[in-house]
Structure formats: structure tokens, C-alpha cells
PDB file of N, CA and C in Angstrom:
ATOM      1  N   UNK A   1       0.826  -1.179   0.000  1.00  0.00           N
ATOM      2  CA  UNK A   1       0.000   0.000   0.000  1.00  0.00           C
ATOM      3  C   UNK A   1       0.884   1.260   0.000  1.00  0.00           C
ATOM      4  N   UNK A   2       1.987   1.186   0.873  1.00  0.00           N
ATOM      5  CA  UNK A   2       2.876   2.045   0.966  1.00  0.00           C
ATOM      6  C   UNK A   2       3.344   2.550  -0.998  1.00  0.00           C
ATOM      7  N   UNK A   3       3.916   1.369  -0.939  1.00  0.00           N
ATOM      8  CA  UNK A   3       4.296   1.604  -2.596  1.00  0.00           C
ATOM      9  C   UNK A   3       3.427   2.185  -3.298  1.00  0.00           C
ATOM     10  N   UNK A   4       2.367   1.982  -3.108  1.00  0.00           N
ATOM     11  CA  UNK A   4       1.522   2.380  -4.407  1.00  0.00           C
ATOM     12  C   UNK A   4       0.835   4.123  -3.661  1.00  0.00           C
ATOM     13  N   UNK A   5       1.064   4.446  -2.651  1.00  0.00           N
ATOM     14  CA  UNK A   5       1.455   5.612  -2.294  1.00  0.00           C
ATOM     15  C   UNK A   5       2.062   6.962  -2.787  1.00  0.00           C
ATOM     16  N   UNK A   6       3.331   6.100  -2.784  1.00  0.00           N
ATOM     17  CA  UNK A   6       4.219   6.704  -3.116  1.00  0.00           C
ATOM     18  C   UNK A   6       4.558   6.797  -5.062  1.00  0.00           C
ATOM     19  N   UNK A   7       4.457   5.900  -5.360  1.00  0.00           N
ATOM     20  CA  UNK A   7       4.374   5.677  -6.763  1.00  0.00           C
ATOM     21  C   UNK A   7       3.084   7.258  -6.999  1.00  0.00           C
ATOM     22  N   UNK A   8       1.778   6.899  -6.589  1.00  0.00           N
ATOM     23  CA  UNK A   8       0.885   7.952  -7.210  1.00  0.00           C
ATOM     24  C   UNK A   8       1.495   8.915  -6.506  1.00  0.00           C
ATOM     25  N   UNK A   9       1.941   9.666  -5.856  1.00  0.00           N
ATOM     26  CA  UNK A   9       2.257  10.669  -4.922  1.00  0.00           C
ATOM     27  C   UNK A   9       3.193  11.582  -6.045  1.00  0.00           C
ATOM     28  N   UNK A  10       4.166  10.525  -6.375  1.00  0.00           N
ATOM     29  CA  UNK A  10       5.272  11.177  -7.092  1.00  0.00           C
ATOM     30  C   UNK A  10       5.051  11.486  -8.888  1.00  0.00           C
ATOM     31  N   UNK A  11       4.221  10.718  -9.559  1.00  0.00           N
ATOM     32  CA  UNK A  11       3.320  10.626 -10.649  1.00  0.00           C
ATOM     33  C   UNK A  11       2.914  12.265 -10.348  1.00  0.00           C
ATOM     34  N   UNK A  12       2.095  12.761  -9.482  1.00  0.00           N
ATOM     35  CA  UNK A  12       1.390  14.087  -9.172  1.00  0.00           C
ATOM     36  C   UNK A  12       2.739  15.106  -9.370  1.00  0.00           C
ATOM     37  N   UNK A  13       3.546  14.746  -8.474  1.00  0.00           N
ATOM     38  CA  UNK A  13       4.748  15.429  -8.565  1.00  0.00           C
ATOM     39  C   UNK A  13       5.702  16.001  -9.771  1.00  0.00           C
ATOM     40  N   UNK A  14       5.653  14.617 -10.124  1.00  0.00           N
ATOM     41  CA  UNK A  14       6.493  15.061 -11.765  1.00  0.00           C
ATOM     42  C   UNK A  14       5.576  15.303 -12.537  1.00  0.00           C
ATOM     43  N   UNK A  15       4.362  14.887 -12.429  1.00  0.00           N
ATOM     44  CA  UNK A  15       3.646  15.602 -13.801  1.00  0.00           C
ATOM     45  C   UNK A  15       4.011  17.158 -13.456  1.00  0.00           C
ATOM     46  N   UNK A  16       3.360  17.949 -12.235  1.00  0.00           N
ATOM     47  CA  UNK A  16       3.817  19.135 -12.211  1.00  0.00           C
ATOM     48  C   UNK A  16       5.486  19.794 -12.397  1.00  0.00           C
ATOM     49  N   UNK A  17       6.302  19.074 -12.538  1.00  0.00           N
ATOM     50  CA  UNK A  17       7.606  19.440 -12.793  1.00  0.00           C
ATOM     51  C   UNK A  17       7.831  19.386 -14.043  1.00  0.00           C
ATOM     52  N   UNK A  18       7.136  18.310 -15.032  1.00  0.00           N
ATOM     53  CA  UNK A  18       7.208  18.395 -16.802  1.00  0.00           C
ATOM     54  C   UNK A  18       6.326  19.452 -17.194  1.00  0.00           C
ATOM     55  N   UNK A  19       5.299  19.856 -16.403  1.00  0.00           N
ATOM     56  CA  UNK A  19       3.967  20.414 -17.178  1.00  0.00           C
ATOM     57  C   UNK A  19       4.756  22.455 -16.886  1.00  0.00           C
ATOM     58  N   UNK A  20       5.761  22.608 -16.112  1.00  0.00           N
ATOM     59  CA  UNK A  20       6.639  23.576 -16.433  1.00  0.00           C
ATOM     60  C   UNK A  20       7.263  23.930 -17.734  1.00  0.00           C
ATOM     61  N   UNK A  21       7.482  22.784 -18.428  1.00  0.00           N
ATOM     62  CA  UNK A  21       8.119  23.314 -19.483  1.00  0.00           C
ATOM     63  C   UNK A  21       7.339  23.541 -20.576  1.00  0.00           C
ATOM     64  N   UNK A  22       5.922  23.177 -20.664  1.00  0.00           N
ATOM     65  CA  UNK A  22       4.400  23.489 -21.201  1.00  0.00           C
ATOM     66  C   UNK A  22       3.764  24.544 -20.811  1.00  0.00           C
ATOM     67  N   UNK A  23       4.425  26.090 -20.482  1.00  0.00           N
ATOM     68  CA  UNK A  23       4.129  27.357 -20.464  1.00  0.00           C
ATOM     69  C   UNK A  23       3.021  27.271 -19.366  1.00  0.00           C
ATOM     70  N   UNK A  24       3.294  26.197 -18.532  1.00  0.00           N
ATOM     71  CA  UNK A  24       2.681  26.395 -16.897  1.00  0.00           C
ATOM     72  C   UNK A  24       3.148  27.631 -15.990  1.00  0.00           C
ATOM     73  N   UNK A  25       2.131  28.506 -15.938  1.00  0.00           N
ATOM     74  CA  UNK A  25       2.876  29.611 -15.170  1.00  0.00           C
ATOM     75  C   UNK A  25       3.315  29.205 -13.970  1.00  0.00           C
ATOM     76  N   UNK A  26       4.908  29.637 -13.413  1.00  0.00           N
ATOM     77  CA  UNK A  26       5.550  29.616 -12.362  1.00  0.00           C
ATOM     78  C   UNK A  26       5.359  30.134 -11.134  1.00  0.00           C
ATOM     79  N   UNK A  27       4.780  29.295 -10.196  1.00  0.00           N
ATOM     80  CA  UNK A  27       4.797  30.208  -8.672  1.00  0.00           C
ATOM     81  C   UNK A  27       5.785  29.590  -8.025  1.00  0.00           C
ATOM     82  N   UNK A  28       5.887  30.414  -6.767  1.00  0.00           N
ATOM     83  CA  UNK A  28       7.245  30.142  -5.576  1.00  0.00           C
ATOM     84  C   UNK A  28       6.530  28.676  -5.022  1.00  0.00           C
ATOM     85  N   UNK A  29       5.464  28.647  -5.019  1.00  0.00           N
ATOM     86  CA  UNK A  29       5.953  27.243  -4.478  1.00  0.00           C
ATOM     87  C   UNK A  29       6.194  25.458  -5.619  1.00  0.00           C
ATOM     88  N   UNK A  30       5.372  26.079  -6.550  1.00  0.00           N
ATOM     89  CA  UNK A  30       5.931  24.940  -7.657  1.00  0.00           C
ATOM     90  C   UNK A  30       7.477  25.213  -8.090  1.00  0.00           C
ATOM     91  N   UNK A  31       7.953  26.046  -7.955  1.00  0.00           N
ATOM     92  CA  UNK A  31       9.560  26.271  -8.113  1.00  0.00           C
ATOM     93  C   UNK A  31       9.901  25.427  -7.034  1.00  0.00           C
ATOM     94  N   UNK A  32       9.567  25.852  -5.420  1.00  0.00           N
ATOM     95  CA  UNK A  32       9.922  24.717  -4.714  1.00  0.00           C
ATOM     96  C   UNK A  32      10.025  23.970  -4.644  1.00  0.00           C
ATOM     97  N   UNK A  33       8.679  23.088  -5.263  1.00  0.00           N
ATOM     98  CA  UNK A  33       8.501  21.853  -5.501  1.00  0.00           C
ATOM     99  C   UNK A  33       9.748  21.087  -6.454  1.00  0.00           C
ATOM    100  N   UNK A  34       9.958  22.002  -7.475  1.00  0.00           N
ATOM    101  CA  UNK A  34      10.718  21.533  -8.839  1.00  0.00           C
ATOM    102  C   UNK A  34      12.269  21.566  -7.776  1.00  0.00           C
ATOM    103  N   UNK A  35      12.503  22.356  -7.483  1.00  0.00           N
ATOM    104  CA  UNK A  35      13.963  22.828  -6.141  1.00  0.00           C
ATOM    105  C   UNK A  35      13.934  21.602  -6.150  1.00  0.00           C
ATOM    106  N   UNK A  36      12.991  20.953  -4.828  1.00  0.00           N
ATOM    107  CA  UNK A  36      13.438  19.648  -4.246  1.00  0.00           C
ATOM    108  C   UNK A  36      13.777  18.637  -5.262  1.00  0.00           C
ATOM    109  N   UNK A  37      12.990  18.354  -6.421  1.00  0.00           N
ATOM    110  CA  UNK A  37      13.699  16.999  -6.940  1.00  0.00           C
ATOM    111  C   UNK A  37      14.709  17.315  -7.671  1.00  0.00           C
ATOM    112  N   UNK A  38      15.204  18.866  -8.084  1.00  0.00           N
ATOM    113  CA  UNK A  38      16.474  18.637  -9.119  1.00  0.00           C
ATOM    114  C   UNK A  38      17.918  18.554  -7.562  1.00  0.00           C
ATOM    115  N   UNK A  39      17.332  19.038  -6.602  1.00  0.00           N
ATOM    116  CA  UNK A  39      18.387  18.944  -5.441  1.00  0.00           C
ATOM    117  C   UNK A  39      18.643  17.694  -4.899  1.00  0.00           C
ATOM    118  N   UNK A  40      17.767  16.747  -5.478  1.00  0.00           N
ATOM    119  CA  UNK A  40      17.562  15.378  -5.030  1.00  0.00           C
ATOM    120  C   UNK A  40      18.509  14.590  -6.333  1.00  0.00           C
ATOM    121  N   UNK A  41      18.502  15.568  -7.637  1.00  0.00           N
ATOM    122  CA  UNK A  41      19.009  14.688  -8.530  1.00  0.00           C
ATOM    123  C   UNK A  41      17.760  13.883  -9.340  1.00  0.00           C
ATOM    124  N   UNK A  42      16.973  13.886  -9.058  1.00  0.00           N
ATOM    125  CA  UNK A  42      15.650  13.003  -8.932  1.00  0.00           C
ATOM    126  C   UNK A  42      15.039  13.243 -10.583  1.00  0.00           C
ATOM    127  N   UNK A  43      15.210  14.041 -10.899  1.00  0.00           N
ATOM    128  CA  UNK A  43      13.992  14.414 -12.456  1.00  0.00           C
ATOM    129  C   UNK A  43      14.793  13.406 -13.491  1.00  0.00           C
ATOM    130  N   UNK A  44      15.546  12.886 -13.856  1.00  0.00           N
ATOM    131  CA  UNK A  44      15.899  11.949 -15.062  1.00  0.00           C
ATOM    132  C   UNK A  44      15.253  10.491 -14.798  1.00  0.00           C
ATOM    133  N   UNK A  45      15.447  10.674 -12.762  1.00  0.00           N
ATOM    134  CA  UNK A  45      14.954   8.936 -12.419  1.00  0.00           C
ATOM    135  C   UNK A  45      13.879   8.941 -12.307  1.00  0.00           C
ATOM    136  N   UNK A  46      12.977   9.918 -12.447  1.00  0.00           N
ATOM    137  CA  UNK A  46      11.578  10.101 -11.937  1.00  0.00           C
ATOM    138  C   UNK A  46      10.886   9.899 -13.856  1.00  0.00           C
ATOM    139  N   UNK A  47      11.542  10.547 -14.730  1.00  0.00           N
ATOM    140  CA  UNK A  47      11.461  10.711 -16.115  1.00  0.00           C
ATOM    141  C   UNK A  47      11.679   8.653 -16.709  1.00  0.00           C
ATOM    142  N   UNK A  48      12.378   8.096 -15.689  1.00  0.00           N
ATOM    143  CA  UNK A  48      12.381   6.569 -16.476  1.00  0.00           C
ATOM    144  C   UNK A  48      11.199   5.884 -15.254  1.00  0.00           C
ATOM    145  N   UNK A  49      10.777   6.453 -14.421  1.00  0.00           N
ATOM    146  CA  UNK A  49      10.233   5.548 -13.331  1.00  0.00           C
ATOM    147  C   UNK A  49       8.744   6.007 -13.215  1.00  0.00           C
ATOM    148  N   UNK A  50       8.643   7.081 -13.669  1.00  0.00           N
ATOM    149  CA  UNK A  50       7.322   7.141 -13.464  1.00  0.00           C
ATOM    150  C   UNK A  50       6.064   7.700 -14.982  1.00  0.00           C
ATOM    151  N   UNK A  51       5.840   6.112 -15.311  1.00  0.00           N
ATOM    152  CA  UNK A  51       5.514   6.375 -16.706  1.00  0.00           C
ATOM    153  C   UNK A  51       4.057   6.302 -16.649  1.00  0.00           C
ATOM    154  N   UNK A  52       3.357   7.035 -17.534  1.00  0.00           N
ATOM    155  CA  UNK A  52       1.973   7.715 -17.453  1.00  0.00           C
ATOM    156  C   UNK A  52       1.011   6.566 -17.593  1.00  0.00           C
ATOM    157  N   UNK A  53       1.296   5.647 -18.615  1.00  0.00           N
ATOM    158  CA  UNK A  53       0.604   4.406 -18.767  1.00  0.00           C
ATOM    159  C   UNK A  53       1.158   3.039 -19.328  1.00  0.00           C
ATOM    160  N   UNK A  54       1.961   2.878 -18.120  1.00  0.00           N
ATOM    161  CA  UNK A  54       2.947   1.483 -17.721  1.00  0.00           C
ATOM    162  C   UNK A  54       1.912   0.149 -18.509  1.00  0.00           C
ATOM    163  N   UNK A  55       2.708  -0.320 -18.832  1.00  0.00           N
ATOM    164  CA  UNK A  55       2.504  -2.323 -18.872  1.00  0.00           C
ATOM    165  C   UNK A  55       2.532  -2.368 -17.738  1.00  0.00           C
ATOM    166  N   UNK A  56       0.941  -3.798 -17.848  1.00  0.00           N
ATOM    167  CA  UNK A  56       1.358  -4.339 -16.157  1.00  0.00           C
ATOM    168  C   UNK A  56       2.886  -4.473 -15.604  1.00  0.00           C
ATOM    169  N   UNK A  57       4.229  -4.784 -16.274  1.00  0.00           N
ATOM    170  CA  UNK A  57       5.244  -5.452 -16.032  1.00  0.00           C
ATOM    171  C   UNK A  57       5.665  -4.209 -15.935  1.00  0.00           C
ATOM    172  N   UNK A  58       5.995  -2.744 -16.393  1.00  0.00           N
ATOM    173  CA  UNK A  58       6.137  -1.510 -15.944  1.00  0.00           C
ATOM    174  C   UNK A  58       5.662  -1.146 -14.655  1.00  0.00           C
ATOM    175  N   UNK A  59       4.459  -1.090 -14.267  1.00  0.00           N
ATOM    176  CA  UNK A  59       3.642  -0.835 -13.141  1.00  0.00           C
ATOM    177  C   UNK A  59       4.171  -1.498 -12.169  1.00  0.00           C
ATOM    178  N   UNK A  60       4.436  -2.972 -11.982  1.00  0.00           N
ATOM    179  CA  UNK A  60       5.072  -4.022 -11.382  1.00  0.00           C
ATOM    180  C   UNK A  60       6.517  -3.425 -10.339  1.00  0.00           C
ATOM    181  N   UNK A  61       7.084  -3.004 -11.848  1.00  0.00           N
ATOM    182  CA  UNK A  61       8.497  -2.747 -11.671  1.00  0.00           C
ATOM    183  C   UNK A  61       8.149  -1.147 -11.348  1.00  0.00           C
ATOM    184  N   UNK A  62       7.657  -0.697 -11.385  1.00  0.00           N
ATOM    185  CA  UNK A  62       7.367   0.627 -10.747  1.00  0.00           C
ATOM    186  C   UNK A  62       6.898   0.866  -9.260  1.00  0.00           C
ATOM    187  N   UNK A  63       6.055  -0.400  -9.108  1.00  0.00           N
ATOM    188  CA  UNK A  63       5.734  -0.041  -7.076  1.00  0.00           C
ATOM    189  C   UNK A  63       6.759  -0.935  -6.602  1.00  0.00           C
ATOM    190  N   UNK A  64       7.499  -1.700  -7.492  1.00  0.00           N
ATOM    191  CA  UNK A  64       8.802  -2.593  -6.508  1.00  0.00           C
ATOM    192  C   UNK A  64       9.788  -1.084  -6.086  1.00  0.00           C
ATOM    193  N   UNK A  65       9.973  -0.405  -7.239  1.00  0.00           N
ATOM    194  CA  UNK A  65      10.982   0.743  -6.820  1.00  0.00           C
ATOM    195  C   UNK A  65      10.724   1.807  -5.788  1.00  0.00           C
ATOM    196  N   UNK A  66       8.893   1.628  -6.099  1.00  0.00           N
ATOM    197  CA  UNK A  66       8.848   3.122  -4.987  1.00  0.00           C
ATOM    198  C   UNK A  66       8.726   2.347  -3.719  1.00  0.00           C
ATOM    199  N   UNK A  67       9.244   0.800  -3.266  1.00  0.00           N
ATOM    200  CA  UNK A  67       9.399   0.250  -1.915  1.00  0.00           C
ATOM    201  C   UNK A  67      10.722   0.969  -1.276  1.00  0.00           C
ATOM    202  N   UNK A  68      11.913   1.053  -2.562  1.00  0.00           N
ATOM    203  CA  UNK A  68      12.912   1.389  -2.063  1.00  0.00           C
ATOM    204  C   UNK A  68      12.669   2.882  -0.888  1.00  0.00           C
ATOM    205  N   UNK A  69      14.053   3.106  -0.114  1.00  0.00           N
ATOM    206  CA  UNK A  69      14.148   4.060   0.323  1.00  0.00           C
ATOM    207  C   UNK A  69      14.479   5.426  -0.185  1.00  0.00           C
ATOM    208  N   UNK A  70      15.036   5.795  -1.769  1.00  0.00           N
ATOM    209  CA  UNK A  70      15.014   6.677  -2.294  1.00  0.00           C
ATOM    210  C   UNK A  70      13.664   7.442  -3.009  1.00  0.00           C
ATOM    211  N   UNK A  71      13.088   6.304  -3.540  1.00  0.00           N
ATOM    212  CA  UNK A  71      11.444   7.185  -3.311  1.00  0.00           C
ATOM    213  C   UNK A  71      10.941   7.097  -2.573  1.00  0.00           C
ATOM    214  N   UNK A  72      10.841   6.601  -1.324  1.00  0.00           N
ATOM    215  CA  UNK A  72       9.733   7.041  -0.407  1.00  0.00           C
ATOM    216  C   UNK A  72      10.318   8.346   0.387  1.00  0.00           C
ATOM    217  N   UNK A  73      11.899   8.298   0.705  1.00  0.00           N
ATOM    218  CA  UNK A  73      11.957   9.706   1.113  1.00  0.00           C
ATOM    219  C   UNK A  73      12.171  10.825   0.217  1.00  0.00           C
ATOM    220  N   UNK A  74      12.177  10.641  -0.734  1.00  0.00           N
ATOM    221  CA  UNK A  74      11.368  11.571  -1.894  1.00  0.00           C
ATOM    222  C   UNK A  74      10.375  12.070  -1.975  1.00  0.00           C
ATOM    223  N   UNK A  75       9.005  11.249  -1.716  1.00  0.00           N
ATOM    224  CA  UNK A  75       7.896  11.113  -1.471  1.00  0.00           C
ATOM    225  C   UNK A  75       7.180  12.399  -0.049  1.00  0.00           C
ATOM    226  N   UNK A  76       8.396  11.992   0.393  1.00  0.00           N
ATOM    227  CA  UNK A  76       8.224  12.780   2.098  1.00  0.00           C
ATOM    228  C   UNK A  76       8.640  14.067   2.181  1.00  0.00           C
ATOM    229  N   UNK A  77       9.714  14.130   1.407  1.00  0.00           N
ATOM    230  CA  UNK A  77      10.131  15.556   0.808  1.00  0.00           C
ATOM    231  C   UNK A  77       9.253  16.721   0.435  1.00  0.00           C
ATOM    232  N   UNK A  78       9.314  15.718  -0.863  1.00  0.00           N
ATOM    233  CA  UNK A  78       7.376  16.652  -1.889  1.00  0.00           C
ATOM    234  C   UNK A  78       6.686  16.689  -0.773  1.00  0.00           C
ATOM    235  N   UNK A  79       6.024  16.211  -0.030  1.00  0.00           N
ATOM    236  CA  UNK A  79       4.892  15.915   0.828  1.00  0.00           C
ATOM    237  C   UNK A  79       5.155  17.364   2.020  1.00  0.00           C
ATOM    238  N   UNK A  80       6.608  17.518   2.309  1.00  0.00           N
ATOM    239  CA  UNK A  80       6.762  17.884   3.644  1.00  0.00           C
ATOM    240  C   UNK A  80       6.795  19.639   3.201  1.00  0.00           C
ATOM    241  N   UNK A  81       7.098  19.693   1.572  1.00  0.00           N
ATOM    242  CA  UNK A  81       7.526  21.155   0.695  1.00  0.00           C
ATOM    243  C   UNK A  81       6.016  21.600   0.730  1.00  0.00           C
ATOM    244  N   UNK A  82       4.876  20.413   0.293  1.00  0.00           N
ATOM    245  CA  UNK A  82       3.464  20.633  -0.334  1.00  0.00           C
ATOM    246  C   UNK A  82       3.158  21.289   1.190  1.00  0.00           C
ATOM    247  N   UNK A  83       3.518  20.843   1.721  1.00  0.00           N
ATOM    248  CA  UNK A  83       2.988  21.191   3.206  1.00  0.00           C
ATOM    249  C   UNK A  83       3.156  22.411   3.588  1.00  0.00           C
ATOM    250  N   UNK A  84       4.275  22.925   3.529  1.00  0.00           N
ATOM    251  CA  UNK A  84       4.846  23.903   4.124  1.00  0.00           C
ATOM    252  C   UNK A  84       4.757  24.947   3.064  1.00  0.00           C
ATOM    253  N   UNK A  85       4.347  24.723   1.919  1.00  0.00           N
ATOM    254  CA  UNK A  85       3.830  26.095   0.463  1.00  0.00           C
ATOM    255  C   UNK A  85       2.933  25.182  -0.269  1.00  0.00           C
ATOM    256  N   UNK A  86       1.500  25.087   0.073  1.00  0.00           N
ATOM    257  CA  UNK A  86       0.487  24.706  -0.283  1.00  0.00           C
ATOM    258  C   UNK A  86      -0.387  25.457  -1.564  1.00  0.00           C
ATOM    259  N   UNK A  87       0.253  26.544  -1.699  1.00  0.00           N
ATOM    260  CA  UNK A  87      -0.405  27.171  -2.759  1.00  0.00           C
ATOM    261  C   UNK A  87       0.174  27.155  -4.184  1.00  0.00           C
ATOM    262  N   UNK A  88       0.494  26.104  -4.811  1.00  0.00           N
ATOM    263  CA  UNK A  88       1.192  25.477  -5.531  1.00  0.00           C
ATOM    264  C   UNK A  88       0.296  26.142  -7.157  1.00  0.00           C
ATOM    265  N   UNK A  89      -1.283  26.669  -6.775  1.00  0.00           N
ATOM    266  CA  UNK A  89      -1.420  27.130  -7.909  1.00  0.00           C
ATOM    267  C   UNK A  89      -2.136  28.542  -7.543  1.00  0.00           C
ATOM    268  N   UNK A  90      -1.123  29.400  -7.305  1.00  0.00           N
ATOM    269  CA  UNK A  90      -1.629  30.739  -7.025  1.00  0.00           C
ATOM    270  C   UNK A  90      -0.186  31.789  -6.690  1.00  0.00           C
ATOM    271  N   UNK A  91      -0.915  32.631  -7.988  1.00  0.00           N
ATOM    272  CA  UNK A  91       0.305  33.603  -8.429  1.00  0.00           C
ATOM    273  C   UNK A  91       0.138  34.962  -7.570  1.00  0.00           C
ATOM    274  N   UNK A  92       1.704  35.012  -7.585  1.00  0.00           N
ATOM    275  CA  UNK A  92       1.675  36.096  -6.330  1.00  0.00           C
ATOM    276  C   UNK A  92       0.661  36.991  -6.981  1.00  0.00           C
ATOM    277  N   UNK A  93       0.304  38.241  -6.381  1.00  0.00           N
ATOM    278  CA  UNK A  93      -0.301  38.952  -6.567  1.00  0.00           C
ATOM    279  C   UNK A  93      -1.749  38.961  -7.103  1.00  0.00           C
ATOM    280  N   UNK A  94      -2.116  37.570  -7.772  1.00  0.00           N
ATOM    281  CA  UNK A  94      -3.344  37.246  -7.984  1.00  0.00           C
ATOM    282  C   UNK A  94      -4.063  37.401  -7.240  1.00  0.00           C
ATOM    283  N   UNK A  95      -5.252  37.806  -7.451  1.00  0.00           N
ATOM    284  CA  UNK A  95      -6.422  37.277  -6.087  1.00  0.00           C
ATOM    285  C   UNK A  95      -7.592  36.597  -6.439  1.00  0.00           C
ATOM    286  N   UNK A  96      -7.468  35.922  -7.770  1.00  0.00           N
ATOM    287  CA  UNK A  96      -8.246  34.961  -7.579  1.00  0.00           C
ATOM    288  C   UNK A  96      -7.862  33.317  -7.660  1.00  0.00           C
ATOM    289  N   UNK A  97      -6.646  33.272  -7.797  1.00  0.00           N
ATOM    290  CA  UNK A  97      -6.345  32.355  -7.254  1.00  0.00           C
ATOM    291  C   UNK A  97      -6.040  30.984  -8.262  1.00  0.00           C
ATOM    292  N   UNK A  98      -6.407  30.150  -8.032  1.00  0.00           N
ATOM    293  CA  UNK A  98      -6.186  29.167  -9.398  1.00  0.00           C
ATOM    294  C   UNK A  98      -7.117  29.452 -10.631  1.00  0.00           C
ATOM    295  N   UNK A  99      -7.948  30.094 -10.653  1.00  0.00           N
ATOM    296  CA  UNK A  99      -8.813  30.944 -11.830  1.00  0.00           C
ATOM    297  C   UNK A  99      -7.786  31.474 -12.532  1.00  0.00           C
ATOM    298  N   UNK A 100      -7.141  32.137 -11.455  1.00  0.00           N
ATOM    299  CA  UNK A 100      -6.145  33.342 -12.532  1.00  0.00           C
ATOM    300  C   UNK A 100      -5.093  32.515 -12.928  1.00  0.00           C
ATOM    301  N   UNK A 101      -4.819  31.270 -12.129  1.00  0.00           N
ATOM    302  CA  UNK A 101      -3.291  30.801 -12.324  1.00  0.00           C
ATOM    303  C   UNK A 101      -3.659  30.073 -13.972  1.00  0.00           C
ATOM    304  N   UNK A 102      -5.236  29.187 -13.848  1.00  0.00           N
ATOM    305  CA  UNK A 102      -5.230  28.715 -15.383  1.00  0.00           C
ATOM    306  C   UNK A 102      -5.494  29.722 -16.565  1.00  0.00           C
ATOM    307  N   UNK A 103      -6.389  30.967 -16.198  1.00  0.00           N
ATOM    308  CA  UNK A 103      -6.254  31.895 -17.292  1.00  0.00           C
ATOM    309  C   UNK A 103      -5.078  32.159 -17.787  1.00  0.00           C
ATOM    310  N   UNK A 104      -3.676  32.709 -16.969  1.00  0.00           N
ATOM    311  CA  UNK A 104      -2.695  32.953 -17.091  1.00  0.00           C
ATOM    312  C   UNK A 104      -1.971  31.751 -17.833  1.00  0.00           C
ATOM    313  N   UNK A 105      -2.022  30.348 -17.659  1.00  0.00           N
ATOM    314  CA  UNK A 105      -1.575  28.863 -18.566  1.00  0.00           C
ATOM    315  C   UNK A 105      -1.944  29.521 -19.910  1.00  0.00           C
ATOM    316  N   UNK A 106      -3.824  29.614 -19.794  1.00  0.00           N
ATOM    317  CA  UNK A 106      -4.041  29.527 -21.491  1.00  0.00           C
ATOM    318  C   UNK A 106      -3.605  30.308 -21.929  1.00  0.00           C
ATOM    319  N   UNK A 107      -3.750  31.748 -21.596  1.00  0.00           N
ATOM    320  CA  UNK A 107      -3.137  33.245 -22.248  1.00  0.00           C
ATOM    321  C   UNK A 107      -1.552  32.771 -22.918  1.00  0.00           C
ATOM    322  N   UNK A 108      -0.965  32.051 -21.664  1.00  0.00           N
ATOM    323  CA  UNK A 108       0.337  31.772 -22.351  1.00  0.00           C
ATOM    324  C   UNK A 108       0.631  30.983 -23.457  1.00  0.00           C
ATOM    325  N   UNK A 109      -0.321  29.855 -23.391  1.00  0.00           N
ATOM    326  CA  UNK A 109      -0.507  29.059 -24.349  1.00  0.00           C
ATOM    327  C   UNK A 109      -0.762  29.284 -26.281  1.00  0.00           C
ATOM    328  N   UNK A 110      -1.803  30.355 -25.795  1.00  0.00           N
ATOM    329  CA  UNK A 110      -2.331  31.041 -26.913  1.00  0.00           C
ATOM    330  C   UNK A 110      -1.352  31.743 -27.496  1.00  0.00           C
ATOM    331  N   UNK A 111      -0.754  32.489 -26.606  1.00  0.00           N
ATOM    332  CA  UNK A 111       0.267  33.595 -26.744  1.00  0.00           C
ATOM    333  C   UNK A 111       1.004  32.560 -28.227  1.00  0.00           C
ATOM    334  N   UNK A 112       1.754  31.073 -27.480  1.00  0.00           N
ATOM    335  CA  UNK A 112       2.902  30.317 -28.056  1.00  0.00           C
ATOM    336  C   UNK A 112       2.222  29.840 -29.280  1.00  0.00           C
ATOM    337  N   UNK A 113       1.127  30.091 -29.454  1.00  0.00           N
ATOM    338  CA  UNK A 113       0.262  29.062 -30.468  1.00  0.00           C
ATOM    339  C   UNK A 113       0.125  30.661 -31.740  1.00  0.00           C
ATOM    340  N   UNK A 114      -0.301  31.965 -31.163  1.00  0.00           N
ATOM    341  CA  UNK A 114       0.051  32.327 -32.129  1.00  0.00           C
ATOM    342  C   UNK A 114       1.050  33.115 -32.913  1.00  0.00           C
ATOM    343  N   UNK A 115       2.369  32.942 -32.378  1.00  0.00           N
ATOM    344  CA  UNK A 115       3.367  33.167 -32.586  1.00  0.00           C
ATOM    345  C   UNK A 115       4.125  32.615 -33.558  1.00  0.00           C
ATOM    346  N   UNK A 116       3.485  30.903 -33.205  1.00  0.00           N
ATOM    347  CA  UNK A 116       3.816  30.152 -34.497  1.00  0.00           C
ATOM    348  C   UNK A 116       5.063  29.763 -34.342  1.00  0.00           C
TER     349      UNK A 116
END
């Protein structure tokens, strides 16, 4: 149970650390978030380990790894960062909050789309 914990825990995690380079607007605490796993070293092993839609025999070999002790205190990390800067989608100065944080995605989006 633990494993499969941690496996989805970190899935949440790195999706938000790839979905940065997809003109996800940047707040201080998803920077944090991203902080901890490149300080961990973690984003290349997280990039072979945590795949979006595994073979059973992927999946397998995916909650055997998150038994180890390098993802679960990984796991605890993210967990302990989410904790301590919870507002993971809310831009400074915004005030409405994740409304503004996804308007601000698409605007950017659009922006890249018609730029061409």
C-alpha cells in the first residue's frame, strides 16, 4: 500500500515538474517543488520511473521501486515542501487564485500558439 502511495504521490509530482516546461505559469511554491527533486538529482529517475501508462510489467516494476528508500523519502520531501507552500497554484499577486493561475496557462498558451 505504501508503494503504491508513493508511486501515485510522485506521478502528481512530476507531472507538475514536466507540465513547467508546457508554459505552466511559475509560482514560488511549484519552483519549490521543482527545487526539491532537481536537489535530489531526482527528475531523469523520476522521467524513467514514473511512466503515465505502464505495462502491467512496468507498473510491477514501478511499485517494486517506490518500496525502495530513495522514493519514499522523496515522497516525504514533496509531501513535507506541499505542506509547508500549499499554494502550488496561485500567483503572487493574484487574487483569484487558481482561476487566474489557469487563465494565465491559457493566455500563455495562446500567446505560443500564435506566434507560431
Amino acid at each position: 500500500m505504501r508503494a503504491r502511495t508513493v508511486l501515485l504521490g510522485l506521478r502528481g509530482f512530476y507531472g507538475l515538474y514536466v507540465m513547467h516546461g508546457l508554459f505552466m505559469p511559475d509560482t514560488p511554491a511549484l519552483a519549490a517543488l521543482r527545487g526539491r527533486i532537481d536537489e535530489w538529482g531526482m527528475g531523469p529517475v523520476l522521467d524513467h520511473v514514473i511512466a503515465l501508462n505502464p505495462s502491467p510489467r512496468q507498473l510491477a516494476e514501478n511499485l517494486a521501486a517506490c518500496l525502495g528508500p530513495p522514493f519514499d523519502a522523496m515522497h516525504e520531501a514533496l509531501m513535507e515542501q506541499l505542506t509547508a507552500d500549499p499554494k502550488i497554484f496561485r500567483i503572487p499577486g493574484d487574487d483569484i487564485g487558481p482561476v487566474g493561475f489557469g487563465e494565465t496557462w491559457l493566455r500563455s498558451v495562446r500567446e505560443q500558439f500564435s506566434a507560431g
